[in-house]
Protein backbone atom coordinates (compact mmCIF):
# COMPACT_ATOMS: atom_id res chain seq x y z
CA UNK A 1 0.00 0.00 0.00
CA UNK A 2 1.28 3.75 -0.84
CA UNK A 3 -0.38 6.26 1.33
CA UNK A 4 -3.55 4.39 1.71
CA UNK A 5 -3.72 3.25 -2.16
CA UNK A 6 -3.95 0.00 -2.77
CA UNK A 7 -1.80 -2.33 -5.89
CA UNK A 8 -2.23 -5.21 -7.72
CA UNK A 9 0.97 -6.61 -9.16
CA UNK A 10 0.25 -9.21 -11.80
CA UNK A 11 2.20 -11.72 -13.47
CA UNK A 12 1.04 -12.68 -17.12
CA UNK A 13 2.65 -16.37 -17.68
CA UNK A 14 1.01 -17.73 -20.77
CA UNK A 15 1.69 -21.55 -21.63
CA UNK A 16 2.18 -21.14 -25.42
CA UNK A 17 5.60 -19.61 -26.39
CA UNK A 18 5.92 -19.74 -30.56
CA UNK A 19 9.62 -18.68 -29.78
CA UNK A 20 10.61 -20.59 -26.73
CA UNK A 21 8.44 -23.59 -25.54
CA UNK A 22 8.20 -23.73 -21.50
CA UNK A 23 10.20 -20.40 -21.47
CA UNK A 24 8.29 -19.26 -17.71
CA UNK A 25 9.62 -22.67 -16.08
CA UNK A 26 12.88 -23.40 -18.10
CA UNK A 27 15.84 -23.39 -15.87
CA UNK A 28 17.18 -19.70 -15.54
CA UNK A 29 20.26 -19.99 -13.48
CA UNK A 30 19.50 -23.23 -11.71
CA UNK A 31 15.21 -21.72 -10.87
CA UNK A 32 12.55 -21.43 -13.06
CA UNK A 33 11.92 -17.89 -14.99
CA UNK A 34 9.03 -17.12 -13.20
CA UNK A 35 10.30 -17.65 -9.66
CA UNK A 36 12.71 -14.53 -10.71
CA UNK A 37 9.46 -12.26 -11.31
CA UNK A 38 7.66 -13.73 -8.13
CA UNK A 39 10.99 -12.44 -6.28
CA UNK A 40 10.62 -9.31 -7.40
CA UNK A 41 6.84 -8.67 -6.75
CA UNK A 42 6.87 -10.93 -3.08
CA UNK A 43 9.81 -8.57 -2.28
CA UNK A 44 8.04 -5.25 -3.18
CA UNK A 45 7.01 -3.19 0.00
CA UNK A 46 4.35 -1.15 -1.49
CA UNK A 47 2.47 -4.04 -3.52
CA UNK A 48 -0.91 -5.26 -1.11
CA UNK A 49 -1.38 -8.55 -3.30
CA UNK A 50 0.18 -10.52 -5.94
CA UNK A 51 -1.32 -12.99 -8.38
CA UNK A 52 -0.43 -14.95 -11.20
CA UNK A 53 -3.14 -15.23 -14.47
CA UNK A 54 -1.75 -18.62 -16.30
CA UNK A 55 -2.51 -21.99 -18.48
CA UNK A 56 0.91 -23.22 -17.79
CA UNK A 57 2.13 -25.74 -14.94
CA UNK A 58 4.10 -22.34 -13.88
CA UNK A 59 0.74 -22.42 -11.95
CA UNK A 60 1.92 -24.92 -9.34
CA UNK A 61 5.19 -22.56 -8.62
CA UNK A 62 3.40 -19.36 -7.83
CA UNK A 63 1.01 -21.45 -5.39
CA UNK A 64 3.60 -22.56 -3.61
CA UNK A 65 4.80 -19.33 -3.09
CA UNK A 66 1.39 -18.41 -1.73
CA UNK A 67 0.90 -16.29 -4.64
CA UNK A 68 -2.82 -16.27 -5.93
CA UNK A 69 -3.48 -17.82 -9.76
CA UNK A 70 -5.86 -17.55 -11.41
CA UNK A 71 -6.61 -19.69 -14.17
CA UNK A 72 -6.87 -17.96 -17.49
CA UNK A 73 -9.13 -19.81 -20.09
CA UNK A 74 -8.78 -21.14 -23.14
CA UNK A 75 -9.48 -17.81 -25.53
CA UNK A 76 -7.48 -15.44 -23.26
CA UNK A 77 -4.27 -18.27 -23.58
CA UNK A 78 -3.57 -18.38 -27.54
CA UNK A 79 -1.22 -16.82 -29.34
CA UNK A 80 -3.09 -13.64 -30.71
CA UNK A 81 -4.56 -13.31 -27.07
CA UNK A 82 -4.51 -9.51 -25.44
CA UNK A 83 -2.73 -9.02 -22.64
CA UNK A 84 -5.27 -6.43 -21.99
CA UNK A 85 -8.09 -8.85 -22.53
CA UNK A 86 -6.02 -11.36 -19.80
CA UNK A 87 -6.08 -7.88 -17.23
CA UNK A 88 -10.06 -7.69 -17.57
CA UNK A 89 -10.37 -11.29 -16.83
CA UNK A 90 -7.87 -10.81 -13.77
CA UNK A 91 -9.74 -7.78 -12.62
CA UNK A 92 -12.69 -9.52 -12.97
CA UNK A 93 -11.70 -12.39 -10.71
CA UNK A 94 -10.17 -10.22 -8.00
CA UNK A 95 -11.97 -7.06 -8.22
CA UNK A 96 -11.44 -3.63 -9.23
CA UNK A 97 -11.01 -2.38 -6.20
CA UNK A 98 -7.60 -1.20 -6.84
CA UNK A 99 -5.54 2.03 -7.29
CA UNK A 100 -2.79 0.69 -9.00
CA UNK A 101 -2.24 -2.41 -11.12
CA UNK A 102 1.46 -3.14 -11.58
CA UNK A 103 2.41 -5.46 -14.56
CA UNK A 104 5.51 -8.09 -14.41
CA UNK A 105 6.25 -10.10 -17.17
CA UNK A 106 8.15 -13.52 -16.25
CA UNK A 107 10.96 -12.65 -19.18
CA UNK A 108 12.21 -10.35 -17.71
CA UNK A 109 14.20 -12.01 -14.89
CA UNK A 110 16.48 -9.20 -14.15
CA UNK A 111 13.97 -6.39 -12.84
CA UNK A 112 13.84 -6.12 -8.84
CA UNK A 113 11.79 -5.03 -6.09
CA UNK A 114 13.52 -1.54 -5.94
CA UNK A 115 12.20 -1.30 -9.80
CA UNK A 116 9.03 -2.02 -8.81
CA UNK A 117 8.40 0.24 -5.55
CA UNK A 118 10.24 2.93 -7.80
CA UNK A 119 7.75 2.56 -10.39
CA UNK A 120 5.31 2.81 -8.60
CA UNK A 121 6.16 5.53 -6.40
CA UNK A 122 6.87 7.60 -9.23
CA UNK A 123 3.30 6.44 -10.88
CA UNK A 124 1.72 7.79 -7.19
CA UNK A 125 3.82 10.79 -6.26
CA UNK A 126 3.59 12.83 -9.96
CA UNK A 127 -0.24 11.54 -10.23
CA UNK A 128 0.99 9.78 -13.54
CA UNK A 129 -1.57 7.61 -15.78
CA UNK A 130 0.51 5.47 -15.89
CA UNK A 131 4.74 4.30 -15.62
CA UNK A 132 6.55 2.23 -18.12
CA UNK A 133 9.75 0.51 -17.98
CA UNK A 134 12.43 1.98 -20.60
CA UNK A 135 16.51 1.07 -21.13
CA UNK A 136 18.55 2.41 -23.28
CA UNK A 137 19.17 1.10 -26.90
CA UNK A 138 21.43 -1.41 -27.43
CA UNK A 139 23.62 0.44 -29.08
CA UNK A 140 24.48 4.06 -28.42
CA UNK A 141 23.08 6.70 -30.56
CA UNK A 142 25.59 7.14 -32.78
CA UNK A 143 25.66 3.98 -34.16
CA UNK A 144 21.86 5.01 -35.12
CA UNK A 145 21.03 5.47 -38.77
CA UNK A 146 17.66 6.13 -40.86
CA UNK A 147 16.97 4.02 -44.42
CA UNK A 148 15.35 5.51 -47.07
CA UNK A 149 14.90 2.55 -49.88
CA UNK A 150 18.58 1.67 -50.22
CA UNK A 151 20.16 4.65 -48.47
CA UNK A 152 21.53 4.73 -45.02
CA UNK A 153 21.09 8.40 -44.04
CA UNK A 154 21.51 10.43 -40.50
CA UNK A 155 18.91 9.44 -37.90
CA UNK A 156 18.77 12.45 -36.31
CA UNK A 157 18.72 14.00 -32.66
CA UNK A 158 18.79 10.40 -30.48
CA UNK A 159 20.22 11.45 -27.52
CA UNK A 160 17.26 10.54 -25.39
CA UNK A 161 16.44 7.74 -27.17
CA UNK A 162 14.85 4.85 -24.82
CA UNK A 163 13.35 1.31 -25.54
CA UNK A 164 10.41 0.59 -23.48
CA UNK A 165 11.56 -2.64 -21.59
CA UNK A 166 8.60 -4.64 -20.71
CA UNK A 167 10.32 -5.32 -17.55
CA UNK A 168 7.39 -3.47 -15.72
CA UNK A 169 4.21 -1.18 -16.55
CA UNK A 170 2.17 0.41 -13.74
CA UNK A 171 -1.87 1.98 -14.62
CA UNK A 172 -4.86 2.71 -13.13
CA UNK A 173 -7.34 0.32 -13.64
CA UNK A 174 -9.86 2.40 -14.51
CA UNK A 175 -7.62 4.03 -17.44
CA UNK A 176 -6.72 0.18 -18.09
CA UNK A 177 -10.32 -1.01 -18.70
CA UNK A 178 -11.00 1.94 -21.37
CA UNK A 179 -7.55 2.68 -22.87
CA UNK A 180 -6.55 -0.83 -23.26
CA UNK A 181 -2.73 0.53 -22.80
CA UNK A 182 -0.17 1.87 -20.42
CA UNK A 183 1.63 4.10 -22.34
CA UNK A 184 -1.06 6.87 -22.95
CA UNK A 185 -0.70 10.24 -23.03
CA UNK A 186 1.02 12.06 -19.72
CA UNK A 187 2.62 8.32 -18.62
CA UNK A 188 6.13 8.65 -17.10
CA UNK A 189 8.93 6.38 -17.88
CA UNK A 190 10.90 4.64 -15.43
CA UNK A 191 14.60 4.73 -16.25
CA UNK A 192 16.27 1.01 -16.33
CA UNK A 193 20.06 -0.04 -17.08
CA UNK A 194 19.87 -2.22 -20.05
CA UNK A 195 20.96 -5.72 -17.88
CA UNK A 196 17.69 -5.38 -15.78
CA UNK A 197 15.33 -4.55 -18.54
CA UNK A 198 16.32 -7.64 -20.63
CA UNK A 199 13.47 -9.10 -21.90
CA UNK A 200 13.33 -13.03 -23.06
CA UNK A 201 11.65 -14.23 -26.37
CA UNK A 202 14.36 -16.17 -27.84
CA UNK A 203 16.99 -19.22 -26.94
CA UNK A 204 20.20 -16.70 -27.58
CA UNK A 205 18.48 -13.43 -25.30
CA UNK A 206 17.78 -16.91 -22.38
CA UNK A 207 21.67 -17.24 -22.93
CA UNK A 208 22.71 -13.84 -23.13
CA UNK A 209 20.63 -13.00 -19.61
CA UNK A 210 21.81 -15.62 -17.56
CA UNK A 211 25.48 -14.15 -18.90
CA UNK A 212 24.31 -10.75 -17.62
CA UNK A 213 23.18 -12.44 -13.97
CA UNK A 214 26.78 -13.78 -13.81
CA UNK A 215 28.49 -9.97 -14.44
């Protein structure tokens, strides 16, 4: 709770990964992927209640953890399913009775509890729609360029160039249920390092996060 407001944090684990089959329980540094996310949002100080909405036997973890699942059906669990869609059904089964709704994707292992409570401090104390995750590029502005058919021109003034992250998204639920995203007008981003914003679709980013853990 923040100053008498209450958040949600909510774990999306889907079962069906096109890109990396059983990617929320595969082994990520000797624990499952998810358990990384359920650290961050069991460690958080300012989150009232966590829950998990899942098909996947990534379930079992989270209820172990005394984490509250929620079991998504079939139409909310394919591969063109909403995320947005899966947040109506969770709000649905818990309630809207919440000021905050705080979003934590399972690939992204890296993000921690201080991300989280920053997040959403930020979201409360500025009286922000909403707070997404950002990191910078990859590669540093200069190594930026802009094609136009064949050409490789200049790309311009990057210097605050930012990837949103998907490491963590805070809303309203009220905004959530109409706007069906978090990064509406007047949102505020919440500044990441690259290594804790890594987000997991693929075998080689698995390989090249669990490198990251190690540094």
């Amino acid at each position: 709770m923040i100053d008498g407001a209450r958040a949600l944090g909510l774990i999306p684990a889907r079962a069906g990964s096109e890109r990396l089959s059983g990617k929320n329980t595969r082994p990520f540094a000797g624990r499952p992927l998810i358990d990384w996310t359920l650290d961050a949002a069991l460690g958080s100080g300012l989150l009232d209640a966590v829950a998990v909405t899942t098909d996947d036997p990534a379930a079992a973890l989270a209820a172990a953890r005394g984490v509250t699942v929620i079991d998504r059906p079939a139409e909310l669990a394919g591969p063109d399913a909403s995320i947005y869609d899966a947040i109506v059904h969770a709000l649905g089964v818990l309630g809207r009775d919440w000021d905050y709704l705080v979003l934590l994707q399972p690939t992204s292992p890296l993000r921690t509890a201080a991300d989280v409570d920053g997040a959403l401090t930020l979201c409360h104390a500025r009286s922000a729609p909403a707070v997404v995750g950002v990191s910078p590029p990859l590669k540093p502005p200069a190594f930026h360029r802009r094609l136009s058919a064949d050409a490789i021109g200049p790309a311009g003034d990057l210097d605050d160039l930012v990837v949103i992250n998907g490491a963590i998204y805070v809303g309203r639920p009220d905004r959530l249920l109409t706007d069906r995203r978090f990064d509406v007008p007047g949102a505020l981003a919440w500044s990441m390092p690259v290594e804790r914003g890594w987000d997991i679709d693929t075998a080689p980013e698995f390989a090249a996060a669990e490198t990251l853990l190690a540094t």
